[in-house]
Protein backbone atom coordinates (compact mmCIF):
# COMPACT_ATOMS: atom_id res chain seq x y z
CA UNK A 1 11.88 -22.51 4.96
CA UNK A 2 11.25 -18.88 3.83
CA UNK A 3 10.76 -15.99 5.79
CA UNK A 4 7.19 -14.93 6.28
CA UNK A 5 6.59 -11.18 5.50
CA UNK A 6 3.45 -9.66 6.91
CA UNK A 7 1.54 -7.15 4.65
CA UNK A 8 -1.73 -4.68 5.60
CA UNK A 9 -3.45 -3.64 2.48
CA UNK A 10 -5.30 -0.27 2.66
CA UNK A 11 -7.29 -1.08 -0.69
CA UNK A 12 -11.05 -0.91 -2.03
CA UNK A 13 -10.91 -2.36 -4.59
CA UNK A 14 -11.52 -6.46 -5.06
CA UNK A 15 -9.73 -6.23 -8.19
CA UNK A 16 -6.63 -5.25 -7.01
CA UNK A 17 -6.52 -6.65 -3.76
CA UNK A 18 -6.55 -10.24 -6.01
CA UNK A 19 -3.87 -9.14 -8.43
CA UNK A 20 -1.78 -7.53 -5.77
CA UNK A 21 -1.90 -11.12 -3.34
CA UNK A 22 -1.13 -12.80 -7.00
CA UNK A 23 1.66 -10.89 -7.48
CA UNK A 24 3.38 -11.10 -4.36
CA UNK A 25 2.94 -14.73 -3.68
CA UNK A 26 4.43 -15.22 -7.16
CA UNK A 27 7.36 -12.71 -7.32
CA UNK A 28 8.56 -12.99 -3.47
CA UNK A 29 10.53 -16.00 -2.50
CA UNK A 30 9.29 -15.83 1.49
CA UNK A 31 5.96 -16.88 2.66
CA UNK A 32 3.43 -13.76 1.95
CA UNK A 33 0.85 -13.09 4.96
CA UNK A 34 -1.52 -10.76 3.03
CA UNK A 35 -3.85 -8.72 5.50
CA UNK A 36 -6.66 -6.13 3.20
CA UNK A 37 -8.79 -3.34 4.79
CA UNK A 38 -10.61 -1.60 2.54
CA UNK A 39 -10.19 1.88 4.66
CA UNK A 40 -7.29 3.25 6.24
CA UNK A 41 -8.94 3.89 9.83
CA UNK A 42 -9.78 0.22 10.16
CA UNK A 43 -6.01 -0.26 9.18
CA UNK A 44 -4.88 1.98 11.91
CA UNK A 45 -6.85 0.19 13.97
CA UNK A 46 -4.98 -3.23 12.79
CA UNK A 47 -1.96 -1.79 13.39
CA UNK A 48 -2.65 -1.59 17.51
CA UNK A 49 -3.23 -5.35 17.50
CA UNK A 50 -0.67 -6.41 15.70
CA UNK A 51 2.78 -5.72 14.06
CA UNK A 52 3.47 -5.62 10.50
CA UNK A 53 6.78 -5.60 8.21
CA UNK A 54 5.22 -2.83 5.51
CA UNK A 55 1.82 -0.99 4.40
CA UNK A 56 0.40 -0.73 0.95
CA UNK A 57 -1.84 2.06 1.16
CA UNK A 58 -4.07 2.79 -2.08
CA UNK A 59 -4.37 7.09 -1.53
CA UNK A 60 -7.71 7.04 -3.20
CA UNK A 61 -9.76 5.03 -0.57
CA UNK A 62 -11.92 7.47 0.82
CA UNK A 63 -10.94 8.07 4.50
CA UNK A 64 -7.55 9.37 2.78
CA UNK A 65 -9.03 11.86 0.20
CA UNK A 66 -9.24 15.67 1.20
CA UNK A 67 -6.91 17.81 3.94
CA UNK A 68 -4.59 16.11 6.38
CA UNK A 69 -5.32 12.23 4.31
CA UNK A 70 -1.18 12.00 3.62
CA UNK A 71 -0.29 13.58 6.89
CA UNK A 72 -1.80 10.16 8.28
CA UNK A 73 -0.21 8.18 6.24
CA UNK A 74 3.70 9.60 6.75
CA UNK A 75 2.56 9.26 10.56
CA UNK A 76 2.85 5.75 10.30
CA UNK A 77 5.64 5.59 8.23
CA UNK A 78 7.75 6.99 10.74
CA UNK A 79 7.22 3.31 12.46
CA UNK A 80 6.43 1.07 9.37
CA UNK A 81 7.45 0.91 5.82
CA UNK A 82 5.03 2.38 3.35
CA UNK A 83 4.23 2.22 -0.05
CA UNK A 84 1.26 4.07 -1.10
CA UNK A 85 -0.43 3.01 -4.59
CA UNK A 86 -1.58 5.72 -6.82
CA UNK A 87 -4.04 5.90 -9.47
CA UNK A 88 -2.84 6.18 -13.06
CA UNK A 89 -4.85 9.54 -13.44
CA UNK A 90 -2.35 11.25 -10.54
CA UNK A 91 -0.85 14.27 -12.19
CA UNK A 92 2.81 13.15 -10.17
CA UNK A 93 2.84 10.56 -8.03
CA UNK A 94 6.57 10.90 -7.88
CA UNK A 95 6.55 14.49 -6.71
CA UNK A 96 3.66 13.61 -4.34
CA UNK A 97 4.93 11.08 -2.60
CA UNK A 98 8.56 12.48 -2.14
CA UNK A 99 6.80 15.83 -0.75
CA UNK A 100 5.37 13.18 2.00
CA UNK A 101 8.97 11.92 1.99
CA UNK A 102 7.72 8.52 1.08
CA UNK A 103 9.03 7.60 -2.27
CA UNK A 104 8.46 4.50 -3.18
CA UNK A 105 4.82 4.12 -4.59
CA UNK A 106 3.19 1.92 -7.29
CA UNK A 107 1.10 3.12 -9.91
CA UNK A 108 -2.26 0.80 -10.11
CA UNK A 109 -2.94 0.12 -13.57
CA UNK A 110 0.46 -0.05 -14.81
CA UNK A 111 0.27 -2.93 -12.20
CA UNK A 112 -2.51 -4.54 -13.18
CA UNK A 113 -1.44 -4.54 -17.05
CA UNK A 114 2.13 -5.35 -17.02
CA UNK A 115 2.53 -7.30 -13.90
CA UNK A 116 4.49 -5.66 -11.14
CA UNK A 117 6.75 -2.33 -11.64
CA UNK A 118 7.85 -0.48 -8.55
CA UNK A 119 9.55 2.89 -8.75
């Protein structure tokens, strides 16, 4: 039997959420345990219940936009895997999420039109 990997989604968008659980539970071999929140403080808030193996976090939900938004996101990252999905408009996700020193990160619509690409 396959290993179950537990997921928390930070997304607010139905959309993705759907093709994101699609994706995994097609392209990963283990059992997928696929947890959404649509905002990152009711994430947080997950994450003091209950133990995860990695975080999608979508940067544009809004209790991430504005000053200090990253800062909270590489705080749990020093615990918990992260990879933070960006929108395609981002002028460099790539430079922005190494300057958080997070640098994995998928871009959303690329996602959502050619299946599943991870940088």
């Amino acid at each position: 039997m396959a290993e179950e990997i537990k997921i928390l989604l930070v997304e607010d968008n139905a959309e993705i959420e759907g093709f994101i659980c699609a994706a995994l539970t097609k392209h990963l071999s283990s059992q997928v345990n696929l947890e959404c929140k649509p905002r990152f403080s009711i994430a947080l808030d997950r994450l003091k219940t209950e133990s995860f193996d990695v975080i999608l976090v979508d940067l544009s939900v809004s209790d991430l936009q504005g000053p200090g938004g990253l800062a909270r996101v590489r705080a749990i990252a020093l615990t918990l895997p992260v990879i933070l999905l960006v929108d395609e408009n981002e002028s460099d996700p790539l430079q922005s999420s190494r300057d958080i020193g997070m640098p994995r990160w998928l871009v959303k619509r690329r996602l959502a039109d050619s299946g599943w690409s991870m940088r």
